[in-house]
Protein backbone atom coordinates (compact mmCIF):
# COMPACT_ATOMS: atom_id res chain seq x y z
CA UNK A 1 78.24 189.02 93.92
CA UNK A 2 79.17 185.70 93.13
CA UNK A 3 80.64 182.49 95.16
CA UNK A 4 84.60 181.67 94.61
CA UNK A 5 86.57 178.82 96.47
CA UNK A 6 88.12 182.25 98.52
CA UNK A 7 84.67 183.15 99.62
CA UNK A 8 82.89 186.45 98.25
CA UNK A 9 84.32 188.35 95.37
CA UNK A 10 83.13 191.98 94.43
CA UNK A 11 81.68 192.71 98.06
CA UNK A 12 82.04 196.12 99.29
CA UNK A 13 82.79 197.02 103.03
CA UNK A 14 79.24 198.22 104.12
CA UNK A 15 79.37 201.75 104.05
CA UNK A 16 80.51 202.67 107.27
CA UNK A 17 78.85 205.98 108.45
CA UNK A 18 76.00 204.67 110.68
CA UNK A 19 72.46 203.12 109.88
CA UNK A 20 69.37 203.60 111.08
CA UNK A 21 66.17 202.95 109.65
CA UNK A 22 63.57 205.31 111.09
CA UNK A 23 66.03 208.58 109.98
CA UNK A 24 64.56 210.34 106.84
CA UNK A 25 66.28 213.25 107.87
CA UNK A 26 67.04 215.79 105.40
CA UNK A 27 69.31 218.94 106.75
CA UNK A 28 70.49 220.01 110.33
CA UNK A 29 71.96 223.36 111.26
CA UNK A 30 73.86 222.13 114.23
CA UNK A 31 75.64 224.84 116.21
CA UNK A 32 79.01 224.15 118.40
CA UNK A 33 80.51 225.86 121.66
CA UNK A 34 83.70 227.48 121.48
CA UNK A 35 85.94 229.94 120.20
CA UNK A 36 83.67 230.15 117.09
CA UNK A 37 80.22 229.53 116.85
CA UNK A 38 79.73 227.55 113.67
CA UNK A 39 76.51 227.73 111.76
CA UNK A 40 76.51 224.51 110.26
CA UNK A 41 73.87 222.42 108.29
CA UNK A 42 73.62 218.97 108.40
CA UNK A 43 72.28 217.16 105.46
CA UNK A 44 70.30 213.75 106.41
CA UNK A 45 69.45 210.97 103.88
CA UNK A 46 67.65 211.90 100.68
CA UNK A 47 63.75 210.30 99.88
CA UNK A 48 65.43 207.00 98.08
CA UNK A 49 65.79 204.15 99.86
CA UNK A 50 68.62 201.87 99.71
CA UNK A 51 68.20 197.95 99.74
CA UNK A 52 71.12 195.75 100.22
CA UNK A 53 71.47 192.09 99.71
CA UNK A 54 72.33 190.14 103.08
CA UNK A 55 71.32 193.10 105.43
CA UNK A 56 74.14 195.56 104.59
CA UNK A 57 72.13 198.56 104.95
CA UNK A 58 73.99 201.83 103.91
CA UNK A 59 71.16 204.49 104.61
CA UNK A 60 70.44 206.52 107.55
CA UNK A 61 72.29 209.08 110.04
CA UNK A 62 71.15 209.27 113.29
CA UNK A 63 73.79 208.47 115.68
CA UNK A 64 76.23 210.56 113.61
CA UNK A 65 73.58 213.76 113.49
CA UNK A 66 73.54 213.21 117.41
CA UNK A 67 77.24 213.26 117.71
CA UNK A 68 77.79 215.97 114.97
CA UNK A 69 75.16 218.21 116.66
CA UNK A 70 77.07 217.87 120.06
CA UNK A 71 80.48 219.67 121.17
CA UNK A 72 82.64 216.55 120.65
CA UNK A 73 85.10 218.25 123.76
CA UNK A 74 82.25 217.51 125.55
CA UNK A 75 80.68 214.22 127.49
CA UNK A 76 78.57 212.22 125.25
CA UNK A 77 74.67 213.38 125.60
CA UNK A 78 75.64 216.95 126.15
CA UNK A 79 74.13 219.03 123.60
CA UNK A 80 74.93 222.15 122.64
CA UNK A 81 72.38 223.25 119.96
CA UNK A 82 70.70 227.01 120.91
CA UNK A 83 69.05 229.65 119.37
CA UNK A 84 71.14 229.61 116.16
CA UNK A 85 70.17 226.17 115.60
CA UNK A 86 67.76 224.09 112.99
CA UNK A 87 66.40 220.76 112.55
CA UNK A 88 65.54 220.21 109.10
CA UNK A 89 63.52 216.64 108.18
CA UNK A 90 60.38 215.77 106.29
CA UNK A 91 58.41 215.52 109.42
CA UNK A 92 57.65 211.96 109.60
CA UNK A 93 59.73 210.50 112.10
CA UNK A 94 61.68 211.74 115.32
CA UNK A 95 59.92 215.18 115.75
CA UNK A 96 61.35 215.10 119.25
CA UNK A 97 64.45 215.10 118.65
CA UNK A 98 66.36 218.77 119.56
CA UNK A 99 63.59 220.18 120.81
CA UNK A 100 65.60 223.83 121.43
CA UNK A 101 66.22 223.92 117.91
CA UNK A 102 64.47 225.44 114.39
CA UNK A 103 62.14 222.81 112.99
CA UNK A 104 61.97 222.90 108.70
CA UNK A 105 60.51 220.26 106.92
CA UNK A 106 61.59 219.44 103.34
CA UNK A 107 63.16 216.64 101.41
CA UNK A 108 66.46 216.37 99.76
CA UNK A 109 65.11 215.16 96.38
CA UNK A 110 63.39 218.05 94.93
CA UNK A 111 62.34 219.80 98.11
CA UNK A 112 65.11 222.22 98.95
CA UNK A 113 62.98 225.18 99.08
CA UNK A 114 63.58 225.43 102.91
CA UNK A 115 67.72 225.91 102.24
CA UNK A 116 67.37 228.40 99.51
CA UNK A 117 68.62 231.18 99.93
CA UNK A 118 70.07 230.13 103.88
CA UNK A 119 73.62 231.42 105.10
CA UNK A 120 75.76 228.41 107.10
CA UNK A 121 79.22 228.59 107.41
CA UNK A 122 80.15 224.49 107.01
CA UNK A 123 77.58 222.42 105.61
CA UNK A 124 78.75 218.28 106.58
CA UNK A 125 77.04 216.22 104.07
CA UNK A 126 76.33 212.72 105.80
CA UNK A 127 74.48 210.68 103.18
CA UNK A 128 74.53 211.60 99.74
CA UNK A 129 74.15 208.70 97.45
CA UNK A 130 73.06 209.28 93.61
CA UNK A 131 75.61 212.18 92.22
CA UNK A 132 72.09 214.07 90.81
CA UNK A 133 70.97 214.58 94.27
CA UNK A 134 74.37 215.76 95.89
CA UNK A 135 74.78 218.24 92.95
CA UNK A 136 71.06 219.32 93.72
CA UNK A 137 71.96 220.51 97.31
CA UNK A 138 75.60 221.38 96.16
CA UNK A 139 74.60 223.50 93.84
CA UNK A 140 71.66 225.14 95.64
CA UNK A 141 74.22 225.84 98.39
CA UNK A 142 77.13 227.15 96.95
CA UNK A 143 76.48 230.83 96.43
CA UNK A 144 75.36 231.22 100.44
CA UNK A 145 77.80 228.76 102.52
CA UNK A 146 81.04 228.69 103.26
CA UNK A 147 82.22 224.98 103.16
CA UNK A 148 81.26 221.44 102.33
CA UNK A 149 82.05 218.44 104.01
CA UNK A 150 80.87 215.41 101.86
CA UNK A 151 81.24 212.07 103.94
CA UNK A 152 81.86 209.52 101.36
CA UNK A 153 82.99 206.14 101.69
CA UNK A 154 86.73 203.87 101.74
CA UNK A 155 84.06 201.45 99.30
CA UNK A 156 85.39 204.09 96.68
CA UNK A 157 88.30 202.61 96.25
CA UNK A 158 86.82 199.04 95.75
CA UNK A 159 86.81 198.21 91.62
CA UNK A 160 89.60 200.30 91.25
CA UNK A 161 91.78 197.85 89.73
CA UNK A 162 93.82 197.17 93.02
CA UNK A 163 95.37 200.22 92.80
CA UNK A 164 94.82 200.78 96.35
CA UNK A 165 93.58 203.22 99.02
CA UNK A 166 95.59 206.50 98.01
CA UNK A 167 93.05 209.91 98.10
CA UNK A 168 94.33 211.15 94.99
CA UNK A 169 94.84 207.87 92.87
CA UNK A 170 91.96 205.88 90.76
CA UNK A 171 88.45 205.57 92.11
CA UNK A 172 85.59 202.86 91.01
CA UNK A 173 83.66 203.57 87.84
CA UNK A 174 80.17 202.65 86.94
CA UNK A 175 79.03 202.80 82.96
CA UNK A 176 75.80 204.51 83.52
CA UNK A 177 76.49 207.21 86.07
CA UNK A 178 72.57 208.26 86.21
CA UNK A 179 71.68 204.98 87.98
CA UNK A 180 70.21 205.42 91.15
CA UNK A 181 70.12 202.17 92.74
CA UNK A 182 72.43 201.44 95.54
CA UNK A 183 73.90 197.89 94.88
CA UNK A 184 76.91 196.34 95.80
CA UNK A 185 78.59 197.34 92.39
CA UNK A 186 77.25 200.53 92.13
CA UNK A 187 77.75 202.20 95.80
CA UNK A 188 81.14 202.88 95.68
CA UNK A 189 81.48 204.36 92.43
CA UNK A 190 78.30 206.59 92.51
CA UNK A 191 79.84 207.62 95.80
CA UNK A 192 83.01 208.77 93.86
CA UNK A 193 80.55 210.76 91.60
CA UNK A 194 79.22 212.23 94.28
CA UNK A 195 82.29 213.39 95.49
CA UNK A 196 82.98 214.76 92.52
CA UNK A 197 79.76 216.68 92.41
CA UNK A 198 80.80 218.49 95.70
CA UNK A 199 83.82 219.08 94.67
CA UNK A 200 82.86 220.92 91.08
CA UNK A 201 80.41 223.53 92.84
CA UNK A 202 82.79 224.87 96.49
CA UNK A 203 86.49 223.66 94.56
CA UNK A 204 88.90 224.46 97.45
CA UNK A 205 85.84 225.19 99.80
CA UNK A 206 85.16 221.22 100.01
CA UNK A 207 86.30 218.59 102.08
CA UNK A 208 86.03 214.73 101.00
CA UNK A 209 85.91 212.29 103.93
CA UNK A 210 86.08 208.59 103.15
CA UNK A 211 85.39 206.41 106.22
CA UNK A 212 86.02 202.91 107.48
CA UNK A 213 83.35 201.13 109.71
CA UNK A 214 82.41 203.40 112.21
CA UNK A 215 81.47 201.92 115.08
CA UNK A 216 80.25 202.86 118.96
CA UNK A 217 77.22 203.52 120.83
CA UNK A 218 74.02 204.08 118.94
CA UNK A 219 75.11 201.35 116.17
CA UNK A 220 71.54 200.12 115.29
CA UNK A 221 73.67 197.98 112.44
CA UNK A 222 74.79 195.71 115.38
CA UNK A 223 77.82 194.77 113.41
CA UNK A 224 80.40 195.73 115.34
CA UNK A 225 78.48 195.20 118.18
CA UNK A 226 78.08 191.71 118.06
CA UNK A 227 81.37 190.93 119.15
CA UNK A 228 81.60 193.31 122.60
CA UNK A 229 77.86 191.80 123.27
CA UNK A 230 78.52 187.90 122.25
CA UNK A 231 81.87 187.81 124.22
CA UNK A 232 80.24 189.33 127.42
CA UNK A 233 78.09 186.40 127.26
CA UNK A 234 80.88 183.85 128.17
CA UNK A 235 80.94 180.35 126.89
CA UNK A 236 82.78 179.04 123.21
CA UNK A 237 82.65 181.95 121.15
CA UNK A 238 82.99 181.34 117.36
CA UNK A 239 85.65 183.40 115.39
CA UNK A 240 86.20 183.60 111.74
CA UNK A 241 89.40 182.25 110.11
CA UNK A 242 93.09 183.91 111.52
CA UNK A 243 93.33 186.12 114.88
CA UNK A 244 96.22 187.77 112.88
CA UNK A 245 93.76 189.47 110.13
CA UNK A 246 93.66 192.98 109.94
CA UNK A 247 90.67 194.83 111.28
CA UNK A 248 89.79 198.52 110.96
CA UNK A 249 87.41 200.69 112.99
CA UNK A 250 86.91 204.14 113.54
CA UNK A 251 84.17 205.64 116.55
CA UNK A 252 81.66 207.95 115.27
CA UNK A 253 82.81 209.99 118.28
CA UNK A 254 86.34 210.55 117.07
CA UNK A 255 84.75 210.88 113.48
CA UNK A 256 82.69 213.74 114.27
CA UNK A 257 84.89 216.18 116.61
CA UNK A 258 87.38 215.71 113.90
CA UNK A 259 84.47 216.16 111.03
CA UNK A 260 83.51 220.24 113.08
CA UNK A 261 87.10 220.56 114.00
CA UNK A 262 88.00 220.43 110.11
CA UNK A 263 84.96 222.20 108.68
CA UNK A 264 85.46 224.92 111.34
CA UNK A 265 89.22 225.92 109.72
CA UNK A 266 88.00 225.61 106.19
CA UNK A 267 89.84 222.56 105.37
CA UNK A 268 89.83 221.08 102.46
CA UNK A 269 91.04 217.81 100.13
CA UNK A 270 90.20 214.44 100.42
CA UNK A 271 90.80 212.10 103.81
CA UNK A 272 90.85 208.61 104.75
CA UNK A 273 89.25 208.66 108.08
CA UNK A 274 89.99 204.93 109.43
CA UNK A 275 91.20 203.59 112.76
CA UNK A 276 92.85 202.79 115.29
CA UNK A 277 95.68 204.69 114.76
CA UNK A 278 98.01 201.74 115.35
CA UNK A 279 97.12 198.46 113.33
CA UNK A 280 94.55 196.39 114.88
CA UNK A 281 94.38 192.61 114.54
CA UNK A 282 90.68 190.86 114.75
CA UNK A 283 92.46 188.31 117.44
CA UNK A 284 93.54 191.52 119.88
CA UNK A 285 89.97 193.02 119.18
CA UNK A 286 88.57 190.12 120.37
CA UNK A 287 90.97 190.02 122.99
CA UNK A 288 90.27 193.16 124.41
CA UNK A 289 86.41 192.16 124.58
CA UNK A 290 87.08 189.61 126.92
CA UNK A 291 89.16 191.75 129.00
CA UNK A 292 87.17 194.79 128.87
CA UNK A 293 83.21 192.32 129.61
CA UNK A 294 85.68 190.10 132.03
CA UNK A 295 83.89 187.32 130.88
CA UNK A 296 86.64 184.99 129.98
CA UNK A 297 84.81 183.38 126.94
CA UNK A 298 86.89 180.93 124.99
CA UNK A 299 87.06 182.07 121.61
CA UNK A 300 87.98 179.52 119.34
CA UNK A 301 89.08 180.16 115.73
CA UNK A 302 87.87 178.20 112.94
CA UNK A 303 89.10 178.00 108.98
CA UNK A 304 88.00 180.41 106.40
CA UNK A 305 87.04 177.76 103.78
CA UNK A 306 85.49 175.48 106.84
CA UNK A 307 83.33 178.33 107.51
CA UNK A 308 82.04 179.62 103.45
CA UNK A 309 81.31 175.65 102.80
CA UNK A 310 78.93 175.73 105.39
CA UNK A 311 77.26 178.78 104.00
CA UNK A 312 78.81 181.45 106.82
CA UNK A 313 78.15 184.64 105.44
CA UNK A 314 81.12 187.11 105.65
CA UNK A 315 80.58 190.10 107.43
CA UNK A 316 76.79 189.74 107.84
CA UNK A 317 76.96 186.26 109.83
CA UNK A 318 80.41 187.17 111.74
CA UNK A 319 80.79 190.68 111.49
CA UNK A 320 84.86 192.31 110.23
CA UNK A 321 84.96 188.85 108.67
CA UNK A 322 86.06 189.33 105.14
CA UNK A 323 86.15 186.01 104.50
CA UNK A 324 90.04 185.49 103.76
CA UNK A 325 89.56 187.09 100.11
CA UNK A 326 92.99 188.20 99.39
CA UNK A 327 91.11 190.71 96.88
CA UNK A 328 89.38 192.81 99.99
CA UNK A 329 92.13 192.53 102.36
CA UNK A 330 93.38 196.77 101.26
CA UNK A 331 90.01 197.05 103.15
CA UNK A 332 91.52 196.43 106.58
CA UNK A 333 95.02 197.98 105.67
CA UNK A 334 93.69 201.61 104.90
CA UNK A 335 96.52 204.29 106.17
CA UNK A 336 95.00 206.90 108.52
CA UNK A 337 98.55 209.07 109.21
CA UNK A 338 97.43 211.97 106.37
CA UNK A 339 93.84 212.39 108.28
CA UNK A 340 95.92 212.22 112.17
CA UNK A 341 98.48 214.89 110.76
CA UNK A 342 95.45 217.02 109.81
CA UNK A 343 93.82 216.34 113.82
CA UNK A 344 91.68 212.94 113.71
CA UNK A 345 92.30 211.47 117.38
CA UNK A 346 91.42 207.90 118.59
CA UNK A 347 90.08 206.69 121.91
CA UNK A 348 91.24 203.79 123.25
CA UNK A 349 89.47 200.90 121.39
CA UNK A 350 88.39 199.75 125.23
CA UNK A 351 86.34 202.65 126.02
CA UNK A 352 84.54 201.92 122.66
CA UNK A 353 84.33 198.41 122.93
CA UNK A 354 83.05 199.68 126.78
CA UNK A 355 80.39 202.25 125.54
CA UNK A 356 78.78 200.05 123.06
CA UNK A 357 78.36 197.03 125.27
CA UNK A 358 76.95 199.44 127.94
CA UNK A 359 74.61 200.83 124.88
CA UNK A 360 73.69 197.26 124.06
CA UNK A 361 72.80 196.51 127.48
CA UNK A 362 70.09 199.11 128.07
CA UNK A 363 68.86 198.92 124.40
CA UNK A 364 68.60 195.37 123.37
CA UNK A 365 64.98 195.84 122.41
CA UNK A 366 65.38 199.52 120.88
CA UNK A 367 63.24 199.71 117.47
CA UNK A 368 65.46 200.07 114.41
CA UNK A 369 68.02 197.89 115.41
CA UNK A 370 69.47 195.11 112.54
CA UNK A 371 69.84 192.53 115.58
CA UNK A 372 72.59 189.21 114.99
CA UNK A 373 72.70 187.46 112.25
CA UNK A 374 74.19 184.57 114.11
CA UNK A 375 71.86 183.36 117.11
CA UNK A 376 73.44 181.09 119.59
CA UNK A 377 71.72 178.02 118.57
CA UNK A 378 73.38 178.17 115.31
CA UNK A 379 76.76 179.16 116.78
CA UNK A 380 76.48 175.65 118.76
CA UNK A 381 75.58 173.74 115.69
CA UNK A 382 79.05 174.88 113.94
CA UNK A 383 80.97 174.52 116.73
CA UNK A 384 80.13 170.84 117.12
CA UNK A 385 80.42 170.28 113.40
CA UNK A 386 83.69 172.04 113.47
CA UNK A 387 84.40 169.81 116.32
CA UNK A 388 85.73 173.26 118.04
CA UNK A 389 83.31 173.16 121.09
């Protein structure tokens, strides 16, 4: 990555499917309530871990295996796993999660020997990262189960040229497609081969799902976060550069019941999956934090430029902050009318801003969790710089 007078050229929007450290899950067989009982697998992060510079961690599914493993017509928190269901990890952490479910213990680099051979009807594929791997468990798979959902990535798209955010046009390329490390050039790209890799072994039997930030309860990433738990606070709030930026966010809630709902008709082809359905600005997100907390912070804006000379790191310090790069801007501008046509429903952005500040509240000092780049103290020190306090 390197410094420009616009702020940070070649970063990627942190993959958006959600982080958590302690998760070296490999596969789930979740199982859902309803007209159709689907025999699913869920496959959980592989042995490799990815390091990111400035604390964009892309690793880890826990929230989403919670929500995936859940009927999403349901309340949060009620399960619905039973006797048809298995929780496949290497054993090492979170043994006590799903109790009512099959235990397996392998790894998703080389120890598959638990899945061969298994029937599922949908597998959903949350965090496949090095195209070697995917085609491992793709591969393995194919002959016994009926569909593959790969969740990839919108950080495909990034390096494409700027030939924008369409499913079926260009994609990021690396040189050396056997690399596996997980930088900031090479994540979207080997995503795109992983994609691929899915797509070669179950053709027509695959589905390609290419979030935004997802967002919502159980975001140990505290990125989006930040901003429902720093306005409920009250005070001078510091926000990056223009209210009128674009912002995108989808909740892993939405995500998932459309993630089953899809895998459970067999569809197939390649989806943005990005919300709110209506464009969002950062100013009305904000906005709607204030309402929802009723804390009546003042949020004050101050200049993009103002901000990157005083070493403000976009999207790490101030989270959905892109900086003002012109260059990243398709990030926020990502059209989600193909994946609502095929079923993918949004809540109103208050009930998530809502649940994760509730979430926040009666986790603050839950292991795993990233915490704020930006403490108060320094928030003070840039607001009287800025002269904005």
């Amino acid at each position: 990555m390197r410094r420009t007078r616009r702020g940070l050229v070649g970063r990627q929007r942190p993959e958006p499917v959600r982080v958590d450290v302690v998760t070296d899950v490999l596969p789930v067989v979740l199982q859902r309530s309803g007209a159709r009982r689907l025999r699913g697998l869920l496959l959980g992060r592989q042995v490799q871990r990815a390091e990111f510079a400035h604390g964009n961690g892309r690793c880890g599914r826990h929230q989403l295996f919670g929500v995936l493993a859940q009927d999403p017509a349901q309340p949060l928190n009620r399960p619905v796993l039973g006797q048809r269901t298995a929780w496949s990890t290497r054993g090492r952490t979170n043994a006590g999660l799903f109790p009512d479910a099959e235990h397996l213990h392998g790894d998703r680099d080389g120890g598959l020997a638990p899945l061969a051979g298994r029937e599922f009807d949908a597998v959903i594929d949350t965090s496949g990262y090095f195209p070697r791997v995917v085609a491992d468990s793709a591969r393995l798979l194919a002959p016994t189960c009926g569909h593959y959902t790969f969740v990839s990535s919108v950080s495909v798209y990034d390096q494409n040229g700027g030939a924008g955010s369409d499913v079926d046009g260009p994609v990021g390329t690396i040189d050396d497609a056997t690399i596996e490390e997980i930088t900031e050039t090479s994540y979207g790209p080997l995503k795109a081969l992983c994609e691929q890799a899915v797509e070669q072994q179950f053709g027509d039997r695959s589905l390609v799902v290419r979030p935004g930030l997802i967002v919502g309860p159980d975001d140990p990433t505290d990125r989006f976060t930040y901003w429902p738990a720093r306005i409920a606070e009250g005070g001078t709030v510091l926000a990056p550069g223009s209210p009128a930026a674009r912002t995108q966010v989808i909740d892993v809630r939405d995500l998932a019941g459309w993630m089953v709902a899809m895998a459970e008709r067999g569809a197939s082809g390649r989806f943005n999956a990005v919300g709110p359905a209506q464009p969002l600005t950062i100013g009305a997100l904000l906005d709607r934090c204030n309402a929802v907390s009723g804390a009546g912070a003042d949020i004050v804006w101050a200049d993009n430029q103002a901000l990157l000379d005083r070493e403000v790191e976009p999207w790490s310090d101030l989270p959905l902050w892109l900086g003002g790069d012109p260059e990243l801007e398709w990030m926020d501008c990502v059209d989600p009318g193909p994946a609502m046509a095929a079923g993918l429903r949004h809540r109103p952005i208050d009930e998530t801003i809502a649940d994760t500040l509730a979430w926040h509240r009666a986790n603050r000092d839950a292991p795993g969790r990233a915490g704020f780049r930006m403490s108060r103290e320094r928030e003070a020190a840039l607001l009287a710089e800025l002269a904005l306090a």
